[in-house]
Protein backbone atom coordinates (compact mmCIF):
# COMPACT_ATOMS: atom_id res chain seq x y z
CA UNK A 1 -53.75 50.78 -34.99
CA UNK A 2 -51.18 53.56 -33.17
CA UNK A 3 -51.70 57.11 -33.72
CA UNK A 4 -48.56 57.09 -35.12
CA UNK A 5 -49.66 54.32 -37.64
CA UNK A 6 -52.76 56.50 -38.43
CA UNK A 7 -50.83 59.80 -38.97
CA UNK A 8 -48.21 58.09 -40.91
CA UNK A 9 -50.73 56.98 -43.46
CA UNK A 10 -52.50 60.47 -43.38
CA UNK A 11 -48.95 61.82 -43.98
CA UNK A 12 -48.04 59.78 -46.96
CA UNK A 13 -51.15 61.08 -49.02
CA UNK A 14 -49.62 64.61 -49.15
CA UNK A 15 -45.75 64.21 -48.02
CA UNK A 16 -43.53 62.62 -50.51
CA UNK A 17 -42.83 58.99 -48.37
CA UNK A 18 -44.88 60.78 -45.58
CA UNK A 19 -41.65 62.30 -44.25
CA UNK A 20 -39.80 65.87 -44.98
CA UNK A 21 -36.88 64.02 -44.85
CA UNK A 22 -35.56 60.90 -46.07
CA UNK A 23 -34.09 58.75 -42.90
CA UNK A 24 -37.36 59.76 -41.06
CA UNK A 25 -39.12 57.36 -42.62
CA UNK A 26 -37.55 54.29 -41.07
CA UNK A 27 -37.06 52.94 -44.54
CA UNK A 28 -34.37 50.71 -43.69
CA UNK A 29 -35.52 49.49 -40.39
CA UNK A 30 -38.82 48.38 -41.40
CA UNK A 31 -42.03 49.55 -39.49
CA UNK A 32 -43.62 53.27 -38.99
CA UNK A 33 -42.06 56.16 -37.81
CA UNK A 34 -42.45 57.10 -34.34
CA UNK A 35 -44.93 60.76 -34.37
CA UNK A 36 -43.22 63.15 -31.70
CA UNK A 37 -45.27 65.10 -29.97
CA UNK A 38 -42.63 66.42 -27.25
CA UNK A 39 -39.06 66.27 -25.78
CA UNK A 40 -37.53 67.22 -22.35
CA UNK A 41 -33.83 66.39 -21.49
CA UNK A 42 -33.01 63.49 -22.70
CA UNK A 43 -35.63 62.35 -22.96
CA UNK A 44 -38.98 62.77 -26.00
CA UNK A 45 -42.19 61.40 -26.35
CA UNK A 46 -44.62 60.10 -29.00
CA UNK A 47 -48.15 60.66 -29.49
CA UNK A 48 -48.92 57.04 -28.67
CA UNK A 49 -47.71 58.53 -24.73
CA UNK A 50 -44.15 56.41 -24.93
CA UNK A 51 -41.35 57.31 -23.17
CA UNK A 52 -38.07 57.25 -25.22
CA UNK A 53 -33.77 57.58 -23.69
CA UNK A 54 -32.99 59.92 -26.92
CA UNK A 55 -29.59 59.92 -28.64
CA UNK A 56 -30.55 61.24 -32.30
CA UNK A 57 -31.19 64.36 -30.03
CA UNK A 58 -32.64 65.98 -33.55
CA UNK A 59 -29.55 64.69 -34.98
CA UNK A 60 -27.00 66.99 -33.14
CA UNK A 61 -28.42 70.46 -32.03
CA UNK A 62 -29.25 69.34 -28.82
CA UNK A 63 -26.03 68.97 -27.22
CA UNK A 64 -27.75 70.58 -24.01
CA UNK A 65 -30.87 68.13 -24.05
CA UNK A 66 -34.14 69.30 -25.28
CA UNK A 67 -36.06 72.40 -24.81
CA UNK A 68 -33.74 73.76 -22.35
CA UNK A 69 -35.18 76.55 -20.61
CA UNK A 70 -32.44 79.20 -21.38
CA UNK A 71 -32.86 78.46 -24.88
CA UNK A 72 -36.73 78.20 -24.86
CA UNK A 73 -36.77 81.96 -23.07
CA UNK A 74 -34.23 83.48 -25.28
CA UNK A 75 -37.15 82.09 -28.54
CA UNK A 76 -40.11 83.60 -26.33
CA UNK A 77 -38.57 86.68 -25.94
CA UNK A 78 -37.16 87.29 -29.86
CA UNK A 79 -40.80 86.48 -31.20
CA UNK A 80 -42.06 88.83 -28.98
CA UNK A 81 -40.90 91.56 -31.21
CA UNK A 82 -41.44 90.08 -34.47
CA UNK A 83 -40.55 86.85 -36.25
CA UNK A 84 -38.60 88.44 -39.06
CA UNK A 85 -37.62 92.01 -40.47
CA UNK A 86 -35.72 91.49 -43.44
CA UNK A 87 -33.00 93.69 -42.46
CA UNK A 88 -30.16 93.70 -40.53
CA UNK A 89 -30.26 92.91 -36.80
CA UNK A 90 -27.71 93.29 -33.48
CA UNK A 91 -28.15 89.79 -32.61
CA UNK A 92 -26.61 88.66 -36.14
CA UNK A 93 -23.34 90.52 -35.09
CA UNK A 94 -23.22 89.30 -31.65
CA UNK A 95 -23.91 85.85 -33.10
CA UNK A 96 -20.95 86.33 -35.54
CA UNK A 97 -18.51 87.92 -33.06
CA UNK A 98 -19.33 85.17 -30.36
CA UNK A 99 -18.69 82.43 -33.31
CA UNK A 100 -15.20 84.14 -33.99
CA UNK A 101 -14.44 84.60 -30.47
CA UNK A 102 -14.50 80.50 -30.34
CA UNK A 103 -13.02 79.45 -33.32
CA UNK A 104 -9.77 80.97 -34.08
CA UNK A 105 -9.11 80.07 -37.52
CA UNK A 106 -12.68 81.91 -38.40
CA UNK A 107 -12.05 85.67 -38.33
CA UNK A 108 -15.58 86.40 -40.76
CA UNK A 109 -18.87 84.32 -41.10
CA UNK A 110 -21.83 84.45 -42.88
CA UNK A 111 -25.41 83.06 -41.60
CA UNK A 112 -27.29 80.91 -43.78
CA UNK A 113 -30.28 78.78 -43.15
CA UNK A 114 -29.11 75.11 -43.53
CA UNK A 115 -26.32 73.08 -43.18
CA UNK A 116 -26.33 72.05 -47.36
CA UNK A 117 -26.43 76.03 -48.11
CA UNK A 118 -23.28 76.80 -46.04
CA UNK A 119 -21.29 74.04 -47.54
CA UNK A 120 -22.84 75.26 -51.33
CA UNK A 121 -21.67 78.35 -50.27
CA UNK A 122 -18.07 77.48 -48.83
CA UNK A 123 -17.58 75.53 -52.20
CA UNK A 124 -18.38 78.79 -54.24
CA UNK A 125 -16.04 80.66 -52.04
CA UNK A 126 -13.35 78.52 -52.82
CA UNK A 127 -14.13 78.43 -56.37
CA UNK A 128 -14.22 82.27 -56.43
CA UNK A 129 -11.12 82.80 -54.27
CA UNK A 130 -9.25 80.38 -55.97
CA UNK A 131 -10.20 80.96 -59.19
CA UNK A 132 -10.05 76.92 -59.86
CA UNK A 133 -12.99 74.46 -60.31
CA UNK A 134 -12.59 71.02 -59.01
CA UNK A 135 -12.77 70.24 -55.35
CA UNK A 136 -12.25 66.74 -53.84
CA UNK A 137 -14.56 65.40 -51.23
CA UNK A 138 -14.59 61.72 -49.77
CA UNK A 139 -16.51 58.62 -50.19
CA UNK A 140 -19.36 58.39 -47.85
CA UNK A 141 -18.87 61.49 -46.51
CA UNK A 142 -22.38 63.98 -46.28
CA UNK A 143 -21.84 67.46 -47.54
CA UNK A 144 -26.40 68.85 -48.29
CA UNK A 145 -27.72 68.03 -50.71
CA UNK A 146 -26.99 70.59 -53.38
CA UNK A 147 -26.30 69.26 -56.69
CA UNK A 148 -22.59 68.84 -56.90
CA UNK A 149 -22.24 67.35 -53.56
CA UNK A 150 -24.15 64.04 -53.72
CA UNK A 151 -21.59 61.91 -54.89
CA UNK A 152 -21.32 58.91 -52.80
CA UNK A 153 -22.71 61.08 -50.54
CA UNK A 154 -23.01 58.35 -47.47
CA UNK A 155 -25.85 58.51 -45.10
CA UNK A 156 -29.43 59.40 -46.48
CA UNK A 157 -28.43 57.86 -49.84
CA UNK A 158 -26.81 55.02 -48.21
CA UNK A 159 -30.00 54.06 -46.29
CA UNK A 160 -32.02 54.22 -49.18
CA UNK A 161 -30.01 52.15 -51.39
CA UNK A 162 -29.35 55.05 -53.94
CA UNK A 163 -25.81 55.69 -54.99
CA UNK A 164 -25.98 59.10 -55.62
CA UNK A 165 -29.46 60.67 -56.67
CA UNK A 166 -31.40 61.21 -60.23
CA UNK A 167 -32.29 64.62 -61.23
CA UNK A 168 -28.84 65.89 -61.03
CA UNK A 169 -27.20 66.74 -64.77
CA UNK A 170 -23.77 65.04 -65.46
CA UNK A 171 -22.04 68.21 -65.63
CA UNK A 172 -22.96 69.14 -61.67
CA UNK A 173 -20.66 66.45 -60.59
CA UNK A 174 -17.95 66.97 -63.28
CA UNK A 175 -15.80 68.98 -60.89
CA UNK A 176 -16.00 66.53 -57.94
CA UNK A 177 -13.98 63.98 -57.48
CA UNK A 178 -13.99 61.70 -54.76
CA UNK A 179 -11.19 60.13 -52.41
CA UNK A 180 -10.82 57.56 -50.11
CA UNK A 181 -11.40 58.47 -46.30
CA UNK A 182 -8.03 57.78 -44.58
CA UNK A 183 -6.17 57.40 -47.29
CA UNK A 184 -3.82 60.51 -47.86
CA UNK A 185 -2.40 58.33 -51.32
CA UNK A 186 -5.47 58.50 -52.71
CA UNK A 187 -6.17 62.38 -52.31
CA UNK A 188 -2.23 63.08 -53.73
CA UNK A 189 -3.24 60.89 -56.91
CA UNK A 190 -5.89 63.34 -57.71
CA UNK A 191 -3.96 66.31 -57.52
CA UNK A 192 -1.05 64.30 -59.27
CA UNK A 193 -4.26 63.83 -62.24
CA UNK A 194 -5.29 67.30 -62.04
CA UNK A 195 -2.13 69.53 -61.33
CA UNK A 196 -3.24 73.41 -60.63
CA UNK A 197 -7.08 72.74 -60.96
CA UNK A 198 -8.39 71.87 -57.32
CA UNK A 199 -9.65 74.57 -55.60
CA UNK A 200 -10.42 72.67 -51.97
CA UNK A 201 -10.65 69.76 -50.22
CA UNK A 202 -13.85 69.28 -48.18
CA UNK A 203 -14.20 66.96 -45.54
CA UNK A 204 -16.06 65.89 -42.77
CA UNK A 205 -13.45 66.04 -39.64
CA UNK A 206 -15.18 63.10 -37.95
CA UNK A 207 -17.44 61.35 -40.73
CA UNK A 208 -20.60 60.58 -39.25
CA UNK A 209 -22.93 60.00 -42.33
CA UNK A 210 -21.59 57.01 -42.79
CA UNK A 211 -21.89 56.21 -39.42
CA UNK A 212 -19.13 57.38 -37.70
CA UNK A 213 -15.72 57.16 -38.44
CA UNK A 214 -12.72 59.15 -36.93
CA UNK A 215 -9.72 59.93 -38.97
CA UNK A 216 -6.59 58.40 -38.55
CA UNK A 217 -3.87 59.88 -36.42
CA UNK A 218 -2.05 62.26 -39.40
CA UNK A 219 -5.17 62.20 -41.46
CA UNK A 220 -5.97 65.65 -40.90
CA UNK A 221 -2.98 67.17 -40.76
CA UNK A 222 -1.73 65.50 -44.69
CA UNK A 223 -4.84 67.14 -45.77
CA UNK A 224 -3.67 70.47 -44.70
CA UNK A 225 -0.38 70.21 -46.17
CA UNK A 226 -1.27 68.92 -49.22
CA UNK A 227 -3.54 71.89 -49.63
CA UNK A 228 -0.74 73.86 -48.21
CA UNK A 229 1.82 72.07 -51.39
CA UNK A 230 -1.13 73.15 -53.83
CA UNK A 231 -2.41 76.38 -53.14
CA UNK A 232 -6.16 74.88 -52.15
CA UNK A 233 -7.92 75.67 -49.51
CA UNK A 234 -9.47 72.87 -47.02
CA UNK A 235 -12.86 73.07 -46.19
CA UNK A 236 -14.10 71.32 -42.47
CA UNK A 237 -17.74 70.27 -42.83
CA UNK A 238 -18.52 71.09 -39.29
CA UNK A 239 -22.40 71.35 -39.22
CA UNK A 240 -22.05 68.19 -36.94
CA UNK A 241 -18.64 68.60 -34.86
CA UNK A 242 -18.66 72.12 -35.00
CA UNK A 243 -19.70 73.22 -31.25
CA UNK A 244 -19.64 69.58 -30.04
CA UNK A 245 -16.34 67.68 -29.89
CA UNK A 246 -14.84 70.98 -28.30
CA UNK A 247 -15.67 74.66 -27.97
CA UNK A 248 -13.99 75.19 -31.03
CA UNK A 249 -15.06 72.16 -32.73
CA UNK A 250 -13.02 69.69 -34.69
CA UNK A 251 -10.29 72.16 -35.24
CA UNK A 252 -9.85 72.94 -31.61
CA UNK A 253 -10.23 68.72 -30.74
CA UNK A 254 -7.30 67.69 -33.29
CA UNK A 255 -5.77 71.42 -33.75
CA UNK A 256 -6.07 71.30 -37.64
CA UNK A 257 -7.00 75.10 -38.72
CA UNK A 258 -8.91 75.23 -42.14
CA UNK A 259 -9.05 78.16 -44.36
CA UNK A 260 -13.36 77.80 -44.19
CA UNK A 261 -15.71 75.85 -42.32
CA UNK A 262 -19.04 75.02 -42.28
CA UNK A 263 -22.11 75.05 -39.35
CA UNK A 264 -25.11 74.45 -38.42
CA UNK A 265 -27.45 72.44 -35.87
CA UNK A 266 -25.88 73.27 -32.64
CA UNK A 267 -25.56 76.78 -33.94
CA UNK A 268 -29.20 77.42 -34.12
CA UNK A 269 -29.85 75.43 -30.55
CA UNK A 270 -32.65 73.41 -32.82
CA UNK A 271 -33.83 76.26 -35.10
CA UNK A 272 -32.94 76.09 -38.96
CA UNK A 273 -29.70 77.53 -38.79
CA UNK A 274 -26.24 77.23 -40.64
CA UNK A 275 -23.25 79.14 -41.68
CA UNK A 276 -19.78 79.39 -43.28
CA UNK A 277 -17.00 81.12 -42.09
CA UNK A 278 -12.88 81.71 -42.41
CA UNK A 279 -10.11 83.83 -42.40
CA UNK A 280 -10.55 87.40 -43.19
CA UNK A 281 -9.01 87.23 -46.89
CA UNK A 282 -11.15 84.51 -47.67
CA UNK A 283 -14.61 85.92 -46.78
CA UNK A 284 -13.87 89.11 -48.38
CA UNK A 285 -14.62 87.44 -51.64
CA UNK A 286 -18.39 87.28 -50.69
CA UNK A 287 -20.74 89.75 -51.50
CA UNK A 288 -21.15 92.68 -51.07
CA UNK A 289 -17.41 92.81 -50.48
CA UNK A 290 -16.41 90.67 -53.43
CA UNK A 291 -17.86 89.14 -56.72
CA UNK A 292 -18.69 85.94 -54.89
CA UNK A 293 -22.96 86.25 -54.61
CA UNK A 294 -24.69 84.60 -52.24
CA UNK A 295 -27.71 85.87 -50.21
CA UNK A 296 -30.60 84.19 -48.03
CA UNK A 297 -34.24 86.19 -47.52
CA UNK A 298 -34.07 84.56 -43.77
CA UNK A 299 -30.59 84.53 -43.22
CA UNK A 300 -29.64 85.77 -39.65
CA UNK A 301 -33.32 85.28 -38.87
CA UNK A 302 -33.77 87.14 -35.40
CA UNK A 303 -35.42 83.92 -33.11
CA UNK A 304 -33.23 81.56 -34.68
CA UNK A 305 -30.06 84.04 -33.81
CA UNK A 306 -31.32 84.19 -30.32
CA UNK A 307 -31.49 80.15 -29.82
CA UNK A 308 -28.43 79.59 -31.09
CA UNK A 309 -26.74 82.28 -28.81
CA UNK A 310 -28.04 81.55 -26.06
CA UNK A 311 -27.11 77.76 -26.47
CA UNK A 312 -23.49 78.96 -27.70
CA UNK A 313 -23.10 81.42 -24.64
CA UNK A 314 -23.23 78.75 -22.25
CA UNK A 315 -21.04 76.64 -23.90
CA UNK A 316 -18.74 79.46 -24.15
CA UNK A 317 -19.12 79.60 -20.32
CA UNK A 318 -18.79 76.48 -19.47
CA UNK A 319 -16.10 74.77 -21.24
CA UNK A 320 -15.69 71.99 -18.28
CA UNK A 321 -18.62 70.43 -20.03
CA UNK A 322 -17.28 69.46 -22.83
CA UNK A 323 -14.71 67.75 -20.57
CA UNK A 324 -17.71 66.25 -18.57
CA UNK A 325 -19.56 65.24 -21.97
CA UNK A 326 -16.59 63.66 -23.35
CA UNK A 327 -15.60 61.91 -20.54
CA UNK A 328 -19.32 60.54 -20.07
CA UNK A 329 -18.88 59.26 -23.76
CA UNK A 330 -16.07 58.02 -23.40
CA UNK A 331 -17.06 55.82 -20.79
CA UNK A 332 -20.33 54.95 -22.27
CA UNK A 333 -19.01 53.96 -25.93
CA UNK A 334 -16.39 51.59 -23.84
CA UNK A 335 -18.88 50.26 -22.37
CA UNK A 336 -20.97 48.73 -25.55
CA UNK A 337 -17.77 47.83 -26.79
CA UNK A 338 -17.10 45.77 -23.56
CA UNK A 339 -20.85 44.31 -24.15
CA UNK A 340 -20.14 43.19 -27.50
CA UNK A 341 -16.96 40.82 -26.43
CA UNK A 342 -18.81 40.02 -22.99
CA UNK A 343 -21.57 38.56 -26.26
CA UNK A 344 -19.18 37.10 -28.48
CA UNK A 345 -20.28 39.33 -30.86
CA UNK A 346 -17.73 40.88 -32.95
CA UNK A 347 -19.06 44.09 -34.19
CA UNK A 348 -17.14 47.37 -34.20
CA UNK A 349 -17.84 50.19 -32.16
CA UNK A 350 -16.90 53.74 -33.06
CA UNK A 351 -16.51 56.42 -31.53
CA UNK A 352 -14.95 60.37 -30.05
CA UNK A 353 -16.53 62.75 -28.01
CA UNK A 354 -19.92 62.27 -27.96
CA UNK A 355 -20.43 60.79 -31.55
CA UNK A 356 -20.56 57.04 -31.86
CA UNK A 357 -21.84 54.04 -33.71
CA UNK A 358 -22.17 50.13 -33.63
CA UNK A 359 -21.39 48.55 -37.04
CA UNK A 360 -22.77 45.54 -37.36
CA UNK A 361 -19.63 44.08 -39.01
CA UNK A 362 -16.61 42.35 -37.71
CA UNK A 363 -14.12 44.42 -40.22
CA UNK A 364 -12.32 48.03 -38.60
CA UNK A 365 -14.57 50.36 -39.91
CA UNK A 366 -11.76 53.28 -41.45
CA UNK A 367 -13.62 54.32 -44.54
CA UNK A 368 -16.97 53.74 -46.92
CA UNK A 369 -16.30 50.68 -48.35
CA UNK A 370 -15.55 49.01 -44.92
CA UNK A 371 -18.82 50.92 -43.69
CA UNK A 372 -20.75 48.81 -46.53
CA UNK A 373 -19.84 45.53 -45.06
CA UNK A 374 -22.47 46.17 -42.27
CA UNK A 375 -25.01 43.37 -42.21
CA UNK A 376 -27.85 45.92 -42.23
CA UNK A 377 -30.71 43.57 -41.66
CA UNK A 378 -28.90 42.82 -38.15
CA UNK A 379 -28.94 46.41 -37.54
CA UNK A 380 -32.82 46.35 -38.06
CA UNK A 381 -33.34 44.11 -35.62
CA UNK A 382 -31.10 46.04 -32.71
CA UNK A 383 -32.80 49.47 -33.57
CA UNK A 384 -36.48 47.73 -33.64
CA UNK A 385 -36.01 46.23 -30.32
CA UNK A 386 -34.28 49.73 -28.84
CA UNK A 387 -37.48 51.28 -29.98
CA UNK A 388 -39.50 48.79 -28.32
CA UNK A 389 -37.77 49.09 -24.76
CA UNK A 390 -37.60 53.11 -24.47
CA UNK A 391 -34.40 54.01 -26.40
CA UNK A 392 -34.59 56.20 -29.50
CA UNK A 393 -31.72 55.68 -32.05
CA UNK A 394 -31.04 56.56 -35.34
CA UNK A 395 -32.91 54.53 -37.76
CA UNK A 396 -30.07 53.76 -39.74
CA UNK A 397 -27.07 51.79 -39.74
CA UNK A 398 -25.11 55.35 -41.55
CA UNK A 399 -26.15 57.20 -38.77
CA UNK A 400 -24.49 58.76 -35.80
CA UNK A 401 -25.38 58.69 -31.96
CA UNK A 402 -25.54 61.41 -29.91
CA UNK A 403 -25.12 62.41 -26.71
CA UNK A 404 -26.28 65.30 -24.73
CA UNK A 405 -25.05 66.98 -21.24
CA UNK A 406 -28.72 66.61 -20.38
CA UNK A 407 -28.34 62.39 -20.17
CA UNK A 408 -27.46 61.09 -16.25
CA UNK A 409 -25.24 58.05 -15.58
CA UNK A 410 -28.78 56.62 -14.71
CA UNK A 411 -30.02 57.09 -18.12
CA UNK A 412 -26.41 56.07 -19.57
CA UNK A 413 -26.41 52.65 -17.52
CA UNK A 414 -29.83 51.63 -18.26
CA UNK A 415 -29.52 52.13 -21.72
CA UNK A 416 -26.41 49.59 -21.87
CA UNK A 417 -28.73 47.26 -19.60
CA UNK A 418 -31.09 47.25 -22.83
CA UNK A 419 -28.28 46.72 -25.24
CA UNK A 420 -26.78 44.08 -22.95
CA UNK A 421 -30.26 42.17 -23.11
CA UNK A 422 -30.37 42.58 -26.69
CA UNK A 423 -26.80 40.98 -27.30
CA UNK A 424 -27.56 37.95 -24.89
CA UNK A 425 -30.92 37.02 -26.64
């Protein structure tokens, strides 16, 4: 038996499913989860001593490879003076005014600690500023957790088979209502249903919780003027492209300003980080300034502020990576899909920037329901073998991969040598 077999069954005595969180578990893959004991580059390591290519890269924050040593410092040194205070620190407001300095469209922003509480929060804005109820989010698409979000929420509930999740009261998900990614008809039909009661739209730029899926050229932009027609705001759920697709995210890759936004993972550089942020007339409705309460005991926790500013400062100073990165990607992501018809195999490959998936389908993956066609068992097999020859993916077909500046052509080519292998079995 592995050590990771033996910790795995130690875990699930006291760890719901053995895991703190759902995907981890490899549910849908079959087998045991892989124990990591370190990472370094591209690369991590498991506590059976194998070597793994990463591109989960802790599903986004490291888009500068693990434990990079700028970041790693800029954690030694914060702890050195205490690990949190409680009260307001200078590194908050140099995290906020670097994070504005970035992203245009976001002139205020409030920390948080996760990814699900900024989007709870940017809801509630939007609700308060608005003074309306209902917001409209999109099949598949992953917004937390939080009760009124997980509504064919995609990824984690995809995996494991569960529509949407028990526990949460009928009237949570009243105000949601759900659209079609892609599909601008469908999102006018709800406010044609609901005239003067939407407060936002909310959507995931890119979705990648359903694996990923790019909008449509005009997608994005009929979102903002229908919100524009209605007097909603629109709400980008950027806790994955925010910091990654471009140094101002999603809205600097496709130029599509929202009123709010949402961050987190690259923000904290690997530290439990998130945050919400948008133009100055918006944010004024949170508290203390406004009647719109939200507060966090850790918020703007003093390490995790240093991680993610040091990560964020060299991004800021180096914005020829994300050309590099992207153009890396770009090549890489051609390259499976040039695999696949080398194979005969007629699965679609999706991908921009450094996001990117393999459905195992033959349909154009453009939404959810064409996302569902994926012959998951297929996908089992693929990731199982990966595993097996030294490349860590997602363990799930609704998942996302991810690059990092810190993976060589080296490490690029001989992952497509394993993939080729795979395909020609």
């Amino acid at each position: 038996m592995s050590k990771s077999e033996q910790l795995f069954a130690e875990a699930k005595k006291y760890i719901p499913g053995g895991v703190n969180s759902p995907v981890r578990a490899f549910g849908s893959i079959g087998g045991v989860p892989r124990f990591i004991k370190s990472a370094d580059g591209a690369y991590i390591y498991d506590v059976d001593g194998n070597e793994y290519i990463d591109y989960v890269c802790s599903w986004g924050p490291m888009i500068l490879g693990h434990n990079r040593q700028e970041v790693r410092q800029a954690v030694v040194e914060a702890s050195k003076n205490g690990l949190s205070f409680g009260a307001v620190t200078e590194v908050e407001t140099e995290m906020a005014k670097l994070i504005t300095e970035m992203i245009p469209s976001v002139e205020m922003v409030r920390m948080v600690n996760s990814g699900t509480e900024a989007v709870m929060s940017a809801v509630r804005v939007a609700r308060g500023f608005t003074g309306r109820n209902k917001i409209i989010k999109f099949n598949g698409c992953y917004h937390g957790h939080s009760d009124g979000l997980l509504v064919k929420a995609g990824s984690g509930v995809m995996t494991a088979g569960v529509p949407d999740s028990s526990g949460v009261p009928e009237g949570y998900t009243q105000y949601t209502l759900t659209a079609d990614y892609n599909n601008l008809d469908s999102v006018r039909a709800l406010y044609e249903s609901n005239p003067g009661e939407i407060a936002a739209i909310i959507v995931e730029p890119v979705a990648a919780n359903m694996g990923v899926v790019v909008p449509e050229k005009g997608f994005l932009e009929g979102l903002r003027e229908i919100c524009d027609q209605n007097g909603s705001l629109l709400i980008f759920d950027e806790v994955i492209t925010g910091f990654r697709l471009s140094e101002a995210g999603a809205q600097g890759y496709f130029g599509v300003q929202a009123d709010l936004a949402t961050y987190g993972k690259i923000i904290g550089a690997g530290m439990p980080v998130g945050a919400y942020g948008g133009r100055r007339e918006v944010m004024s409705v949170v508290s203390p300034l406004g009647s719109v309460y939200q507060a966090g005991t850790l918020s703007g926790n003093p390490v995790a502020m240093s991680a993610g500013l040091a990560q964020l400062e060299m991004l800021h100073a180096n914005p020829q990576w994300y050309e590099k990165l992207n153009e890396k990607s770009e090549k890489f992501f051609k390259a499976i899909g040039d695999i696949l018809s080398e194979c005969g195999k007629p699965y679609s490959i999706n991908h921009t920037g450094s996001l990117g998936s393999i459905f195992f389908t033959d349909r154009e993956v453009k939404n959810y329901a064409d996302a569902k066609t994926s012959d998951t068992s297929a996908f089992a097999s693929y990731c199982n073998y990966m595993l097996d020859h030294g490349i860590y993916c997602a363990p799930s077909q609704f998942e996302a991969m991810f690059i990092s500046m810190a993976h060589t052509d080296g490490e690029l080519n001989h992952t497509l040598e394993v993939i080729r292998d795979y395909f020609k079995r």
